[in-house]
N, C-alpha and C. Protein backbone atom coordinates (compact mmCIF):
# COMPACT_ATOMS: atom_id res chain seq x y z
N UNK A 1 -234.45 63.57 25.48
CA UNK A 1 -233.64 62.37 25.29
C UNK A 1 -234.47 61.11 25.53
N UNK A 2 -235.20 61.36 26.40
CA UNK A 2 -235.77 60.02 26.86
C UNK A 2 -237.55 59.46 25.82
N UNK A 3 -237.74 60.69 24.78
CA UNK A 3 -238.80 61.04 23.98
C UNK A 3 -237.88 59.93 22.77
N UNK A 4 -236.79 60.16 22.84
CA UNK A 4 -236.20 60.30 21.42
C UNK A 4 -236.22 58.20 21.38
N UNK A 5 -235.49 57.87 22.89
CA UNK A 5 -235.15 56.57 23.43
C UNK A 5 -236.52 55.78 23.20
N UNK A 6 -237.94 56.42 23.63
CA UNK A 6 -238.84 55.85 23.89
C UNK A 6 -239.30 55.36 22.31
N UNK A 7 -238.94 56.28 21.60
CA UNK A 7 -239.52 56.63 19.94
C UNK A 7 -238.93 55.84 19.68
N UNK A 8 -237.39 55.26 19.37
CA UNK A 8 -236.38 54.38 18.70
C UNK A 8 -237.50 52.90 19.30
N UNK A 9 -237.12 52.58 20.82
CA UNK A 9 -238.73 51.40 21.09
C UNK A 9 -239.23 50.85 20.53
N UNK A 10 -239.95 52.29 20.13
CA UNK A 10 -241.53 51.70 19.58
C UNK A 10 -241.70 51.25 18.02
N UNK A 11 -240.22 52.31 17.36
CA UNK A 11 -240.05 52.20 15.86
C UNK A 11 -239.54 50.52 15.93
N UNK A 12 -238.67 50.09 16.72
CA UNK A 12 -237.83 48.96 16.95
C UNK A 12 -238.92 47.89 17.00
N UNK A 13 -239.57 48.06 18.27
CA UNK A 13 -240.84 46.98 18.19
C UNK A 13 -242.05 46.86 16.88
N UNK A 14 -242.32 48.10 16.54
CA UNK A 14 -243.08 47.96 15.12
C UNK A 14 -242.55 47.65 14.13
N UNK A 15 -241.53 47.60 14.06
CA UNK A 15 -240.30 47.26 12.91
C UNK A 15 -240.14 45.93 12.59
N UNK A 16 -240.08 44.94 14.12
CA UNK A 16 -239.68 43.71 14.21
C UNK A 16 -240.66 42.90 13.40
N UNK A 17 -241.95 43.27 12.93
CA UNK A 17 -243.06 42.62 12.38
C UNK A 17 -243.50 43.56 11.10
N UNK A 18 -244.31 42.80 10.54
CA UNK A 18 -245.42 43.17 9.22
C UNK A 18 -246.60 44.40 9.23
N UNK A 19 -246.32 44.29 11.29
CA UNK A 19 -247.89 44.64 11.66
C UNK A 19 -247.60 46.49 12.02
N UNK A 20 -249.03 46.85 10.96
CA UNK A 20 -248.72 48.45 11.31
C UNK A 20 -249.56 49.80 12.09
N UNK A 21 -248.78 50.17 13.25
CA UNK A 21 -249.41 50.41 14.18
C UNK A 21 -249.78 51.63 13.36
N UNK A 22 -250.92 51.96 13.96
CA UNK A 22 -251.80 53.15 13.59
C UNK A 22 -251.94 54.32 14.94
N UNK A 23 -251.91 55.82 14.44
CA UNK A 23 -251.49 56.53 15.90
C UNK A 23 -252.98 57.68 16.06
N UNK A 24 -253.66 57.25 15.19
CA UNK A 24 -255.28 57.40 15.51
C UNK A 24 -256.54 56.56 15.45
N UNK A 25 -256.99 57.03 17.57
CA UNK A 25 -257.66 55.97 17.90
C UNK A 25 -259.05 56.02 16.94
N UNK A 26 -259.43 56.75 16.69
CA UNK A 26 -260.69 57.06 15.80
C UNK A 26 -260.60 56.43 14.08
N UNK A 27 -259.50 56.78 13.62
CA UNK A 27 -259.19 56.10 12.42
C UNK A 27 -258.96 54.35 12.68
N UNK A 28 -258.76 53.78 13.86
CA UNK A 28 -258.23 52.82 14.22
C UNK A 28 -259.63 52.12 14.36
N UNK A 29 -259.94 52.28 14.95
CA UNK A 29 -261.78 52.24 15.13
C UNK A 29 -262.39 52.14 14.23
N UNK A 30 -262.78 52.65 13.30
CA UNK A 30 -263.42 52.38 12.15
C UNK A 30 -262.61 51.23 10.98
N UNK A 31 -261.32 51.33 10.98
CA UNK A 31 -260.15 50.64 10.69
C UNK A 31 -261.41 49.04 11.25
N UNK A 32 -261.19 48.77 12.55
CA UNK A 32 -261.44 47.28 13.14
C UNK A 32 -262.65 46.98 12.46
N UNK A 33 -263.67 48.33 13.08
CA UNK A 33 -264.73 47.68 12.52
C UNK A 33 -264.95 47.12 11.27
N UNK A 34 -264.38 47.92 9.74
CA UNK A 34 -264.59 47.80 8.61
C UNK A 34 -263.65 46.18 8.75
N UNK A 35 -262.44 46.38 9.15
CA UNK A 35 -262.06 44.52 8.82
C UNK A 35 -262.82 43.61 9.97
N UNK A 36 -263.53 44.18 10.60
CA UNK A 36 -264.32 42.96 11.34
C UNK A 36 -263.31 42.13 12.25
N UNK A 37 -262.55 42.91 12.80
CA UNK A 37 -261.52 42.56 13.99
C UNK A 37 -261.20 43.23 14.93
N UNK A 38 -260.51 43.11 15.89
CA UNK A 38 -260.28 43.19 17.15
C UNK A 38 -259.40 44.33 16.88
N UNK A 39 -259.53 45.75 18.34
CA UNK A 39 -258.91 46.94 17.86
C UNK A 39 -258.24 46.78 19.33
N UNK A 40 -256.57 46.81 19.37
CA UNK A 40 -255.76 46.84 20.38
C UNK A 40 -255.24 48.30 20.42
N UNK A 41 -255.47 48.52 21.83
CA UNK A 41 -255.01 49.88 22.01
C UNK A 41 -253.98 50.59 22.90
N UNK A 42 -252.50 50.89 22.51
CA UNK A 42 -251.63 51.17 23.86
C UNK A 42 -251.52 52.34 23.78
N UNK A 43 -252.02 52.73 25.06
CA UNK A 43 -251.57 54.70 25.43
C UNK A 43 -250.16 54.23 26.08
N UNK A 44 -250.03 55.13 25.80
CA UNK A 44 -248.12 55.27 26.23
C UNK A 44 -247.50 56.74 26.17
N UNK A 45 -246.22 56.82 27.16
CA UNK A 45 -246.21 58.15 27.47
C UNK A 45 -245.07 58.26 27.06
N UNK A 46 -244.84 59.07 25.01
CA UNK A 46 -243.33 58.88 24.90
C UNK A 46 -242.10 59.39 25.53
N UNK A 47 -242.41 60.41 26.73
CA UNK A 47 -241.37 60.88 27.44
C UNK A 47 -240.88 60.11 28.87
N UNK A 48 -241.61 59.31 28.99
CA UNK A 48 -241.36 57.97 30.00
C UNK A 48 -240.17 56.75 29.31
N UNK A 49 -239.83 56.00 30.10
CA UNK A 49 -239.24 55.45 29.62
C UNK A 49 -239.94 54.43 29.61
N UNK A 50 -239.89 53.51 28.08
CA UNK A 50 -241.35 52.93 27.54
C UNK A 50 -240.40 51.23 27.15
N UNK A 51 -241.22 50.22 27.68
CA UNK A 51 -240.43 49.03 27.55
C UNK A 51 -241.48 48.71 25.88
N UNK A 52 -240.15 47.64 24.90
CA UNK A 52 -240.94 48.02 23.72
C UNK A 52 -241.37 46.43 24.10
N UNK A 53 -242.70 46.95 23.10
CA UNK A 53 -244.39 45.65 22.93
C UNK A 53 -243.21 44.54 22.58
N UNK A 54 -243.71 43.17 23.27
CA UNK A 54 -243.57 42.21 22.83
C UNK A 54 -244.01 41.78 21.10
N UNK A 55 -243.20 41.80 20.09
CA UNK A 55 -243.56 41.38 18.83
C UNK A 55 -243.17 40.28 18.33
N UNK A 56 -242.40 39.08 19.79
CA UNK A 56 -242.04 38.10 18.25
C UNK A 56 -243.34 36.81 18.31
N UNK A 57 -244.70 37.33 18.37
CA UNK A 57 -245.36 36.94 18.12
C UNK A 57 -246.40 37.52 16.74
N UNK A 58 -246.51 37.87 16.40
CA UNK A 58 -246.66 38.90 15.19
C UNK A 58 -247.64 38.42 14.50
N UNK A 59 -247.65 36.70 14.57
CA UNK A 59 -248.98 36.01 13.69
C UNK A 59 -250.37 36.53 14.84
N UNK A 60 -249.72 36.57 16.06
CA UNK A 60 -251.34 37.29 16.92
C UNK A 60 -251.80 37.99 16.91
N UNK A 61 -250.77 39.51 16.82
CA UNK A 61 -250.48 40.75 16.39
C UNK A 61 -251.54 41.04 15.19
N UNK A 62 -251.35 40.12 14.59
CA UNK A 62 -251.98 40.53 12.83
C UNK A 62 -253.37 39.99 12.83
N UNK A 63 -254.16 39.55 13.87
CA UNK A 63 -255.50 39.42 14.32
C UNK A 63 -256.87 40.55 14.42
N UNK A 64 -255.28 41.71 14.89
CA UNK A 64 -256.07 43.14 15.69
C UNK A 64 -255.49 43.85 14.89
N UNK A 65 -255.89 44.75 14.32
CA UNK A 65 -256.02 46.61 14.31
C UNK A 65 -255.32 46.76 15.54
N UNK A 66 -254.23 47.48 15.15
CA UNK A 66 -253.39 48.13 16.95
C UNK A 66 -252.84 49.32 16.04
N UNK A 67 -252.91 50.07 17.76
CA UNK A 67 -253.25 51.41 17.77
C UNK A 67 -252.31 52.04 18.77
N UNK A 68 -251.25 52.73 18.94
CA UNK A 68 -250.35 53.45 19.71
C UNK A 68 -250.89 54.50 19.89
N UNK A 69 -251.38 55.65 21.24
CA UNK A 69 -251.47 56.86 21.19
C UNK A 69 -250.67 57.01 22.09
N UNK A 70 -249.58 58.40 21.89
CA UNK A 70 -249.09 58.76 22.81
C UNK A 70 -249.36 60.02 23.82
N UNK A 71 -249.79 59.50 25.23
CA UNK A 71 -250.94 60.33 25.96
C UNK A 71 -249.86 61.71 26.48
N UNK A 72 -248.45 62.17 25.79
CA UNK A 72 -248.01 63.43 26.15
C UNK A 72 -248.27 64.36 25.36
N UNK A 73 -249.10 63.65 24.43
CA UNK A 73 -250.28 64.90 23.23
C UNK A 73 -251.18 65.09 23.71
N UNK A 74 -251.01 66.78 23.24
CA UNK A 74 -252.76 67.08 23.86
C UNK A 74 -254.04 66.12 23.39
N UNK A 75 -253.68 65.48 21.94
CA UNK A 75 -254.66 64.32 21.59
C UNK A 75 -254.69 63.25 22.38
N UNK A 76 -253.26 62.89 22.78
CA UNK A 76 -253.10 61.40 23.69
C UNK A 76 -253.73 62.03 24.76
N UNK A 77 -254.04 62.59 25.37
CA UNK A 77 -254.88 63.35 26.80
C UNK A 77 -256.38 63.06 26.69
N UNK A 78 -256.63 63.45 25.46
CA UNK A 78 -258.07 63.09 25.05
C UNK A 78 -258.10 62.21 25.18
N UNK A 79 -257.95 60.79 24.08
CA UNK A 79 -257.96 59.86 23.98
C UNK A 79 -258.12 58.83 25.69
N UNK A 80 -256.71 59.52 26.34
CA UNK A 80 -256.72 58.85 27.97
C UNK A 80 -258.19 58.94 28.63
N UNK A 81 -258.10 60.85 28.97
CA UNK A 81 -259.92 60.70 29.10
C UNK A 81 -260.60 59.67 29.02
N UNK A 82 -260.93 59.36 27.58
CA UNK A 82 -262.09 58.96 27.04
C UNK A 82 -262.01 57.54 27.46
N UNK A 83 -260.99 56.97 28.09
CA UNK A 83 -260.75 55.83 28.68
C UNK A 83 -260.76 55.83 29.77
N UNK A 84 -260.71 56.81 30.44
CA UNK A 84 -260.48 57.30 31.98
C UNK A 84 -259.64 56.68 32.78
N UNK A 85 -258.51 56.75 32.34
CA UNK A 85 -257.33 56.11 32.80
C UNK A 85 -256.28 57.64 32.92
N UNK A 86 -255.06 57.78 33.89
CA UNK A 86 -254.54 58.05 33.99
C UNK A 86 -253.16 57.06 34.26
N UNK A 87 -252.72 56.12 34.41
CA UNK A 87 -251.91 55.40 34.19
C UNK A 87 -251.42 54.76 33.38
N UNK A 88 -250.23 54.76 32.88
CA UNK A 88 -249.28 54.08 31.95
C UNK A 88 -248.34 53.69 31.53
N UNK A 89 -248.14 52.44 31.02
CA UNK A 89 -248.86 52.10 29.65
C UNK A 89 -250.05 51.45 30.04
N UNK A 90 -251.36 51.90 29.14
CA UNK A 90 -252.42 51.30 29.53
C UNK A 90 -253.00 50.54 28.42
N UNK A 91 -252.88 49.44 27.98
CA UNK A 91 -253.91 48.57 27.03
C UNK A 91 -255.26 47.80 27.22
N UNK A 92 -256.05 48.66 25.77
CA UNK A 92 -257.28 48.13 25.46
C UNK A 92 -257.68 47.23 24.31
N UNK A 93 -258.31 46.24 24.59
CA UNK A 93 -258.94 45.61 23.36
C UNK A 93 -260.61 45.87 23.17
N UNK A 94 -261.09 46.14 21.94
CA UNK A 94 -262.16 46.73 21.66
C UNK A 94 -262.50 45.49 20.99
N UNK A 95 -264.02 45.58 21.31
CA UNK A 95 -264.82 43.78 20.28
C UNK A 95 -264.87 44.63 18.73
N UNK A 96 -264.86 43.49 17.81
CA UNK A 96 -264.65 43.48 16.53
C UNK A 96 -265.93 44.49 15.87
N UNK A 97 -267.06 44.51 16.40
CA UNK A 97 -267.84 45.69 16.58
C UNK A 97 -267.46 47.02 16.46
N UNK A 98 -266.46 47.11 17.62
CA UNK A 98 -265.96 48.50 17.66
C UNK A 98 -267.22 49.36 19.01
N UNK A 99 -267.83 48.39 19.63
CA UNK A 99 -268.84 48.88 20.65
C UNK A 99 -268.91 48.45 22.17
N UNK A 100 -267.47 47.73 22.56
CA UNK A 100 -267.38 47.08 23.77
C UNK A 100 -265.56 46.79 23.94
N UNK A 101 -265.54 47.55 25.32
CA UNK A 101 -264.18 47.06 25.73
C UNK A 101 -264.08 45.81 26.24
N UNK A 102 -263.37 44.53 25.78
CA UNK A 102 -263.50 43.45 26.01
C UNK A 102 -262.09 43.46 27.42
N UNK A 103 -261.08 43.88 27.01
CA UNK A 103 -260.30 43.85 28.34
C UNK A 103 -259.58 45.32 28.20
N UNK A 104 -258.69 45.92 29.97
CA UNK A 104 -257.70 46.88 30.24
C UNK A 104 -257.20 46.67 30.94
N UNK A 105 -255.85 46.80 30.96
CA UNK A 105 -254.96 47.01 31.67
C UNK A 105 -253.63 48.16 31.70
N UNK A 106 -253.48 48.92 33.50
CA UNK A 106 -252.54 49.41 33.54
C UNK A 106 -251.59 48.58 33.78
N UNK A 107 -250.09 48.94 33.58
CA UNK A 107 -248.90 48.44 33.71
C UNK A 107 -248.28 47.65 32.51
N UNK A 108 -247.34 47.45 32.67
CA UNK A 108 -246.32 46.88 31.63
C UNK A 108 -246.99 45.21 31.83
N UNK A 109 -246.67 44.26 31.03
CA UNK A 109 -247.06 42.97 30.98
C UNK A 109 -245.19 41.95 30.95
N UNK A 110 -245.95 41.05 31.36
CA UNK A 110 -244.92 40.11 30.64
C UNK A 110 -244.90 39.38 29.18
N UNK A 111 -243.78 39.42 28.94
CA UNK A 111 -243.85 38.31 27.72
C UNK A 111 -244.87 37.35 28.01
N UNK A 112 -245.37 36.69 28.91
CA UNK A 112 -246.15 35.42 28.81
C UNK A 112 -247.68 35.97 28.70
N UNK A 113 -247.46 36.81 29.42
CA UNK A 113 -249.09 37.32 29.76
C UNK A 113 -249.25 38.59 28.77
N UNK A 114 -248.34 38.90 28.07
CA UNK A 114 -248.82 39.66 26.48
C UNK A 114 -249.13 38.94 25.60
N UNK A 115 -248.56 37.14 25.46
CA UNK A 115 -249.12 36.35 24.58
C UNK A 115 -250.57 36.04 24.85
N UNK A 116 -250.88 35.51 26.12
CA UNK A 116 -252.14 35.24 26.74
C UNK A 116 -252.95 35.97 26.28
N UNK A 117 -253.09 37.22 26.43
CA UNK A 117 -254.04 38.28 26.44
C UNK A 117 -254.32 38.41 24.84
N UNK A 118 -253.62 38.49 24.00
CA UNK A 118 -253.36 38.48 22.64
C UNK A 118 -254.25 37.17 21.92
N UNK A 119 -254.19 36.16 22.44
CA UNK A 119 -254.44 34.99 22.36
C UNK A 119 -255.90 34.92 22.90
N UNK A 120 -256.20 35.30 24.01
CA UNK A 120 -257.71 35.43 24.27
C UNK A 120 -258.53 36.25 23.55
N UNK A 121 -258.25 37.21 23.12
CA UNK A 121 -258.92 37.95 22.70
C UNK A 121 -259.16 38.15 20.82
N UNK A 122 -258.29 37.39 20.40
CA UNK A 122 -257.90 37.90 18.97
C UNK A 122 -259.23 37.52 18.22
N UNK A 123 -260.16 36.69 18.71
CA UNK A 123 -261.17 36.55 17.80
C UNK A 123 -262.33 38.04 18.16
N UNK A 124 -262.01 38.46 18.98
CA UNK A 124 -263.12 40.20 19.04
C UNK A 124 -264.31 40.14 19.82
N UNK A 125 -264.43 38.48 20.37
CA UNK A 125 -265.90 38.48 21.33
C UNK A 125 -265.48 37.43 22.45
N UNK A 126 -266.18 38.16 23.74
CA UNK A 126 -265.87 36.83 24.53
C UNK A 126 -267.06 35.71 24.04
N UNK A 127 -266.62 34.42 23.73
CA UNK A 127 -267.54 33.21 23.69
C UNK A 127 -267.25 32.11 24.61
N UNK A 128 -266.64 32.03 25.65
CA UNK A 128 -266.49 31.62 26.59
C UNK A 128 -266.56 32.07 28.01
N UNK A 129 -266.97 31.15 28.94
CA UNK A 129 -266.95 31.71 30.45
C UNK A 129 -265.71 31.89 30.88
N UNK A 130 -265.31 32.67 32.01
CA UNK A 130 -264.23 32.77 32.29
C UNK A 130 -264.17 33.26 33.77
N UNK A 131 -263.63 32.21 34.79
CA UNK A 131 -264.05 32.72 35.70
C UNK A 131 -262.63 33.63 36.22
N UNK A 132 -263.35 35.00 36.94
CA UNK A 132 -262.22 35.85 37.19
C UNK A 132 -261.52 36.47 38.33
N UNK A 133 -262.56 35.97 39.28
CA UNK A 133 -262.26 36.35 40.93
C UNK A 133 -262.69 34.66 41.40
N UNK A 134 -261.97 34.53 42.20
CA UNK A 134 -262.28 33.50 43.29
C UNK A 134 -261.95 33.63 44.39
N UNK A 135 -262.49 32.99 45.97
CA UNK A 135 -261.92 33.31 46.98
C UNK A 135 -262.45 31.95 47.84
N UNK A 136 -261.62 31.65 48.51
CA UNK A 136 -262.17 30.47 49.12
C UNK A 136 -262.51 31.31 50.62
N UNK A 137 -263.56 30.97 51.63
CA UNK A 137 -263.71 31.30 52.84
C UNK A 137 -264.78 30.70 53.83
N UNK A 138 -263.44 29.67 54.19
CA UNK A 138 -264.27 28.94 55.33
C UNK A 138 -264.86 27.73 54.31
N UNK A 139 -266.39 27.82 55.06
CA UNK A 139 -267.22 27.01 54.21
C UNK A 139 -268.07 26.80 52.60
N UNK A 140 -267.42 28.66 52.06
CA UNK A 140 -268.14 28.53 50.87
C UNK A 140 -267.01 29.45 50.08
N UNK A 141 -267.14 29.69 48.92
CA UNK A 141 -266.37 30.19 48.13
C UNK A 141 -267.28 30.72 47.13
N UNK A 142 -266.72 32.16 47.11
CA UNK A 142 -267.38 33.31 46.43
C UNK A 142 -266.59 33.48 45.25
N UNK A 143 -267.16 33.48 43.88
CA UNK A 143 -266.39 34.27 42.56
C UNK A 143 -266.91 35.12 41.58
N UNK A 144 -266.41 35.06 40.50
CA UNK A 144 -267.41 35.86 39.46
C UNK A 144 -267.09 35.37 38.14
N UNK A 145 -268.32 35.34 37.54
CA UNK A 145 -267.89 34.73 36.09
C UNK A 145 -267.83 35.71 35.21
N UNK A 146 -267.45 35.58 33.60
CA UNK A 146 -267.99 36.68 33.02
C UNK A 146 -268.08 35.75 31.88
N UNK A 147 -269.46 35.96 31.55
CA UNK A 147 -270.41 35.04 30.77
C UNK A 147 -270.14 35.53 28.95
N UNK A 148 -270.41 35.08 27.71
CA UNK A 148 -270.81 35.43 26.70
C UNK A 148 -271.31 36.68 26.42
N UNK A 149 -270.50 37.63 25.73
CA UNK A 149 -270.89 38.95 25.73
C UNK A 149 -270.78 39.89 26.80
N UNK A 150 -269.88 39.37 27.80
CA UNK A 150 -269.19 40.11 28.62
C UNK A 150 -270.25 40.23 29.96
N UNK A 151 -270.99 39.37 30.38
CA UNK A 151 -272.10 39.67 31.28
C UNK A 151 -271.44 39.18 32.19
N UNK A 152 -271.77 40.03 33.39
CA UNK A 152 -271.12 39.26 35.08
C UNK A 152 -272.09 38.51 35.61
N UNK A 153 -271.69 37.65 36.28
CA UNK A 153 -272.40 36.59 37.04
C UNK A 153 -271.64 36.32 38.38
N UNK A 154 -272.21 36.70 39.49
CA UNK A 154 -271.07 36.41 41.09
C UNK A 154 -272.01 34.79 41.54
N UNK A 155 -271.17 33.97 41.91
CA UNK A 155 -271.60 32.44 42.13
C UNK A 155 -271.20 32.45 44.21
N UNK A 156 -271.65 31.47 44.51
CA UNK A 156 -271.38 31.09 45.94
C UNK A 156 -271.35 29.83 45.75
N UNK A 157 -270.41 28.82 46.59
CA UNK A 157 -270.19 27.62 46.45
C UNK A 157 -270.27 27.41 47.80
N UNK A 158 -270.94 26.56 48.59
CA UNK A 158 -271.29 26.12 49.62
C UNK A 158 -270.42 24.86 49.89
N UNK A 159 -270.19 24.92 50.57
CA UNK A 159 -269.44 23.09 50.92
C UNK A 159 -270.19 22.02 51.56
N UNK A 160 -270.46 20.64 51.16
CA UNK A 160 -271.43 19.82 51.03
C UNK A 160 -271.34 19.35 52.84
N UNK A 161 -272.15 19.54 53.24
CA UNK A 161 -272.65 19.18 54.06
C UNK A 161 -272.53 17.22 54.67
N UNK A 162 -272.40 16.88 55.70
CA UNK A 162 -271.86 15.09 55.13
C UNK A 162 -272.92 14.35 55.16
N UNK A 163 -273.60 14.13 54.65
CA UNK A 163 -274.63 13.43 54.61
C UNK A 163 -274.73 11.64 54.46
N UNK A 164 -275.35 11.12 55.03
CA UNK A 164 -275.46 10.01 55.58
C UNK A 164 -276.52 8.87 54.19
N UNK A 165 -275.69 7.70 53.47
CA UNK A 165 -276.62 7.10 52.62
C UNK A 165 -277.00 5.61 52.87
């Protein structure tokens, strides 16, 4: 029952738009690469009870190649593997390449932060810095960037000293 509930979902959410999900990650993959776009990927577990994708954004949607596997197939198992995730729903975005996970996440999202994410990513490369940890402590503050092409960079910020002019 709850296979059948999860399925109506997902038909409901793919329905609401133009955009057509594809239920192989490998066909999906070559799919991005050949259009030279961004490959979105949700494992999802259709015997869970599955909240359906935010779609009434659909012009973002149609940026990426997206890709549903459902990980209560022995294929969706694979697929999880190969991500090494055991939690879900878990979404990936793959660079337009098809050779770098640009972001993942376990858990359900919000409407705001499914647009966000959608929105950052739809062009297939990071080209901006982005800083992603911060912590203030004490006198200096520790973070991390992640640079052009996905490179980490951890920064220290010292606090200025008072100096006398």
């Amino acid at each position: 029952m709850n296979g059948l509930i999860a399925t109506s979902l997902m038909l409901l959410a793919a329905g609401a738009s133009d955009v057509e999900w594809m239920d192989n990650y490998g066909a999906a993959l070559e799919a991005a690469r050949a259009a030279d776009r961004p490959l979105l990927v949700l494992l999802e577990n259709s015997t869970a009870a599955v909240k359906a994708v935010e779609t009434a954004d659909a012009d973002l949607l149609e940026n990426y190649v997206v890709c549903r596997v459902d990980v209560s197939t022995e294929y969706g198992k694979r697929v999880a593997a190969a991500f090494k995730t055991s939690l879900f729903p878990y979404t990936a975005v793959i660079d337009k390449t098809g050779k770098r996970v640009l972001y993942r996440k376990s858990g359900d999202f919000t409407a705001d932060g499914w647009k966000e994410m959608l929105a950052m990513f739809q062009d297939g490369e990071i080209s901006t810095l982005r800083v992603v940890n911060y912590r203030l402590s004490g006198r200096s503050s520790n973070g991390t960037v992640i640079g052009p092409g996905g490179s980490k960079s951890s920064f220290r910020i010292s606090k200025p000293k008072d100096c006398k002019t």
